[in-house]
Protein backbone atom coordinates (compact mmCIF):
# COMPACT_ATOMS: atom_id res chain seq x y z
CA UNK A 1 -3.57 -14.93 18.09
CA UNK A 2 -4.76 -17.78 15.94
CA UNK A 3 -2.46 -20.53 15.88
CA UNK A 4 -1.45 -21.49 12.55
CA UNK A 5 0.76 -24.31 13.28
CA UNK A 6 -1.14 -27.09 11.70
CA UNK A 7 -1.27 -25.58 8.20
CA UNK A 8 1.45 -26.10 5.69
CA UNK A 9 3.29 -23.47 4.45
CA UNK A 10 2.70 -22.33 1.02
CA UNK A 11 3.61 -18.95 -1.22
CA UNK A 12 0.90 -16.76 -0.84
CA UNK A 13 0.32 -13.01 -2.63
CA UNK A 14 -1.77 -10.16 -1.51
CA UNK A 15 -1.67 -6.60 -3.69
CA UNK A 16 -2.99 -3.64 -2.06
CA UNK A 17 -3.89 -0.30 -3.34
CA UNK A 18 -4.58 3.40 -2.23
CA UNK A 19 -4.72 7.10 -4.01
CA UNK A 20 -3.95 10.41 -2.95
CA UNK A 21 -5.52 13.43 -4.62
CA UNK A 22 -3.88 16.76 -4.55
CA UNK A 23 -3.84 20.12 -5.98
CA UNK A 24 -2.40 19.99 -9.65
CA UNK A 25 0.39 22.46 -8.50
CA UNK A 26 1.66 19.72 -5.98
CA UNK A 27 1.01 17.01 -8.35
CA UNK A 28 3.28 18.83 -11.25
CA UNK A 29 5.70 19.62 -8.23
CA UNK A 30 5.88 16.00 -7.16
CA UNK A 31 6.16 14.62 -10.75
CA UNK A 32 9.08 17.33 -11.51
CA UNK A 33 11.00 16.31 -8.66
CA UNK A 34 10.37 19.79 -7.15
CA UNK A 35 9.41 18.96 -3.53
CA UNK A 36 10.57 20.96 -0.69
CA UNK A 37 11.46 17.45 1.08
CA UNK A 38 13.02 15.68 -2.27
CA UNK A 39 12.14 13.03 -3.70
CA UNK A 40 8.28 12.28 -2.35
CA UNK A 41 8.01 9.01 -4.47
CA UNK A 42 11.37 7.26 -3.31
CA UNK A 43 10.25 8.18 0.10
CA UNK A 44 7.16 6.93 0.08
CA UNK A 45 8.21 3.29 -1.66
CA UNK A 46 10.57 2.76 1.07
CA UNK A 47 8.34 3.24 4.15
CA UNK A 48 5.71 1.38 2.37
CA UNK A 49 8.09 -1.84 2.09
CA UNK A 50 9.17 -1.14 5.51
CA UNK A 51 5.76 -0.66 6.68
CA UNK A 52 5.02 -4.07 5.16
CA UNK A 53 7.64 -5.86 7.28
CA UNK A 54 6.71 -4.04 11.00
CA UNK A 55 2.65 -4.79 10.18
CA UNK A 56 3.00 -7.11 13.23
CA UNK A 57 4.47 -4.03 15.40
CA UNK A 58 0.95 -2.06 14.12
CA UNK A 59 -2.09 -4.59 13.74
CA UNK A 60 -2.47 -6.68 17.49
CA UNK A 61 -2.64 -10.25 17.01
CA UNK A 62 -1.36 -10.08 13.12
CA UNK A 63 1.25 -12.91 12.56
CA UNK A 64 5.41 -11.93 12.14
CA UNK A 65 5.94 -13.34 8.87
CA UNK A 66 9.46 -13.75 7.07
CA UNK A 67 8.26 -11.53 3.63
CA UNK A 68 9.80 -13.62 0.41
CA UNK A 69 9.14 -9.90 -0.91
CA UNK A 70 7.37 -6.75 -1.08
CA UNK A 71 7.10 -3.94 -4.02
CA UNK A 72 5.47 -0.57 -3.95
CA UNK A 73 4.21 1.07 -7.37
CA UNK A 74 3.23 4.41 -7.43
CA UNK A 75 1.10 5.64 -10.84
CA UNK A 76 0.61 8.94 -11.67
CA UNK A 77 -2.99 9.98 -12.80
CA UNK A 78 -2.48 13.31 -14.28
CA UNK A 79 -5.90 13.78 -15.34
CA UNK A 80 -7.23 14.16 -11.56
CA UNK A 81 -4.08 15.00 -9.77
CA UNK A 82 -4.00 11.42 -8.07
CA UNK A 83 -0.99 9.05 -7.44
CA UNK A 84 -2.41 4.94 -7.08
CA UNK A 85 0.20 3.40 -4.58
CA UNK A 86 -0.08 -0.74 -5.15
CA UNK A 87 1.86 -2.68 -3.01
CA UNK A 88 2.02 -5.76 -3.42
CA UNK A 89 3.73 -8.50 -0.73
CA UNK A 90 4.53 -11.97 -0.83
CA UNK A 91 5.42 -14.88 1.64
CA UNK A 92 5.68 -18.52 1.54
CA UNK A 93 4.16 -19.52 4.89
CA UNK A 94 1.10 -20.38 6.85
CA UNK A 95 -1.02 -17.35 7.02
CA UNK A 96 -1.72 -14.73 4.22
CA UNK A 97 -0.31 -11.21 3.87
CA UNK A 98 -3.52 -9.29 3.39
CA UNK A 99 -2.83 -7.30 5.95
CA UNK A 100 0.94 -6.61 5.19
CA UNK A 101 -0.51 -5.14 1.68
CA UNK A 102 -3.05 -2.83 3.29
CA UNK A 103 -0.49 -1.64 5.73
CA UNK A 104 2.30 -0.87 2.93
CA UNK A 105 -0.36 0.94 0.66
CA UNK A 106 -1.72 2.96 3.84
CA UNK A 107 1.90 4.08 5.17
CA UNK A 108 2.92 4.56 1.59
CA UNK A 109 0.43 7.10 1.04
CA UNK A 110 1.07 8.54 4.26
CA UNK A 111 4.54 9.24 3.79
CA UNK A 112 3.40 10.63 0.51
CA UNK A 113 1.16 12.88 2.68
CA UNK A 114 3.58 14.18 5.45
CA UNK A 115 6.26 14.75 2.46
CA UNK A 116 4.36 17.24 0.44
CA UNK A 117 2.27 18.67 3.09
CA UNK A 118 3.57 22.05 2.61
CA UNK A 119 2.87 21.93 -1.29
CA UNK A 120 -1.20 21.21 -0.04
CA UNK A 121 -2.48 20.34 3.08
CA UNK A 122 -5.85 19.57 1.48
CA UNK A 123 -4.73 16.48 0.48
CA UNK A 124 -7.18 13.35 0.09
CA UNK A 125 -6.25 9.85 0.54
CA UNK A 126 -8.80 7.39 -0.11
CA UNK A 127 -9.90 4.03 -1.76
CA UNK A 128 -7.29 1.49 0.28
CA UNK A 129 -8.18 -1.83 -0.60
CA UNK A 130 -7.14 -5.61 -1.48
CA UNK A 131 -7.37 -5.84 -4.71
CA UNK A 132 -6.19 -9.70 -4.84
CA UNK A 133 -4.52 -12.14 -2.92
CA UNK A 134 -3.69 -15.66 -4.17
CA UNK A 135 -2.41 -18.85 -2.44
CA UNK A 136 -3.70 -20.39 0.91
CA UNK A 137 -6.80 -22.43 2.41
CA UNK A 138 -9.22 -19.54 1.20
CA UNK A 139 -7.78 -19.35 -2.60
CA UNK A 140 -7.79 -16.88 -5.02
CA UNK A 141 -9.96 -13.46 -4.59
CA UNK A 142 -9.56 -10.48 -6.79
CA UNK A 143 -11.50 -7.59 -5.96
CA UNK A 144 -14.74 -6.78 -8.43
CA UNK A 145 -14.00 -2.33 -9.80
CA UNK A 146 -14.24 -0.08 -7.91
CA UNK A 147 -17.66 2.46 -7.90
CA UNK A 148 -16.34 5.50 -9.18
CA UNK A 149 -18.37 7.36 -6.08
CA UNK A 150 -16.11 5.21 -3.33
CA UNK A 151 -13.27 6.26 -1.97
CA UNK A 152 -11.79 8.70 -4.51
């Protein structure tokens, strides 16, 4: 584990994203609140914040860090049946939550998975990614858009 004890602490922000395509009958049964399992999107936002906080229980040699906050979105993109999960995490301490982000947005989707599996196990997830993270030695990085060929 890199030791971090010489930097000074300071807020840092890392947002996170990731989709999950489905059939349009579990998409309209997931938007209608219709899922055998209840209420997919409620589900999923709470393991992705919990997710966020246990990333050191997950990723060997990631840093426990005391998260000043963490928020899962989830969009709905009727047009292709897709739900964008962005987390987004924040801390004010020595090392970056990058990896807190891309952990929330992966278990998020996840959850959104095993929670309307029996609606369609074809399921896709697809196109996790930091999209931007601010604060910290390194700065300020924001992600250039996506191709539309990658990950979707």
């Amino acid at each position: 584990m890199v030791d971090v004890s010489e930097k000074a602490p300071s807020r840092r922000q890392a947002v996170a994203e990731a989709r999950i395509s489905m059939s349009a009958e579990a998409f309209a049964a997931i938007t209608q609140g219709r899922a055998p399992k209840g209420d997919v999107l409620a589900a999923a936002r709470i393991a992705g914040i919990l997710a966020a906080k246990r990333t050191p229980e997950l990723i060997p040699l990631c840093h426990p860090l005391p998260l000043t906050g963490a928020e899962i979105e989830i969009t709905p993109e009727p047009e292709a049946s897709t739900f964008r999960i962005r987390s987004t995490v924040r801390v004010a301490g020595r090392t970056g939550v990058e990896m807190e982000a891309l952990t929330a947005a992966a278990v998020a989707a996840l959850t959104l998975y095993d929670m309307a599996k029996a609606l369609d196990r074809g399921m896709e997830i697809g196109g996790l990614r930091l999209i931007e993270k601010a604060g910290g030695r390194s700065g300020h990085y924001k992600a250039p858009v996506p191709r539309k060929d990658k990950g979707r």
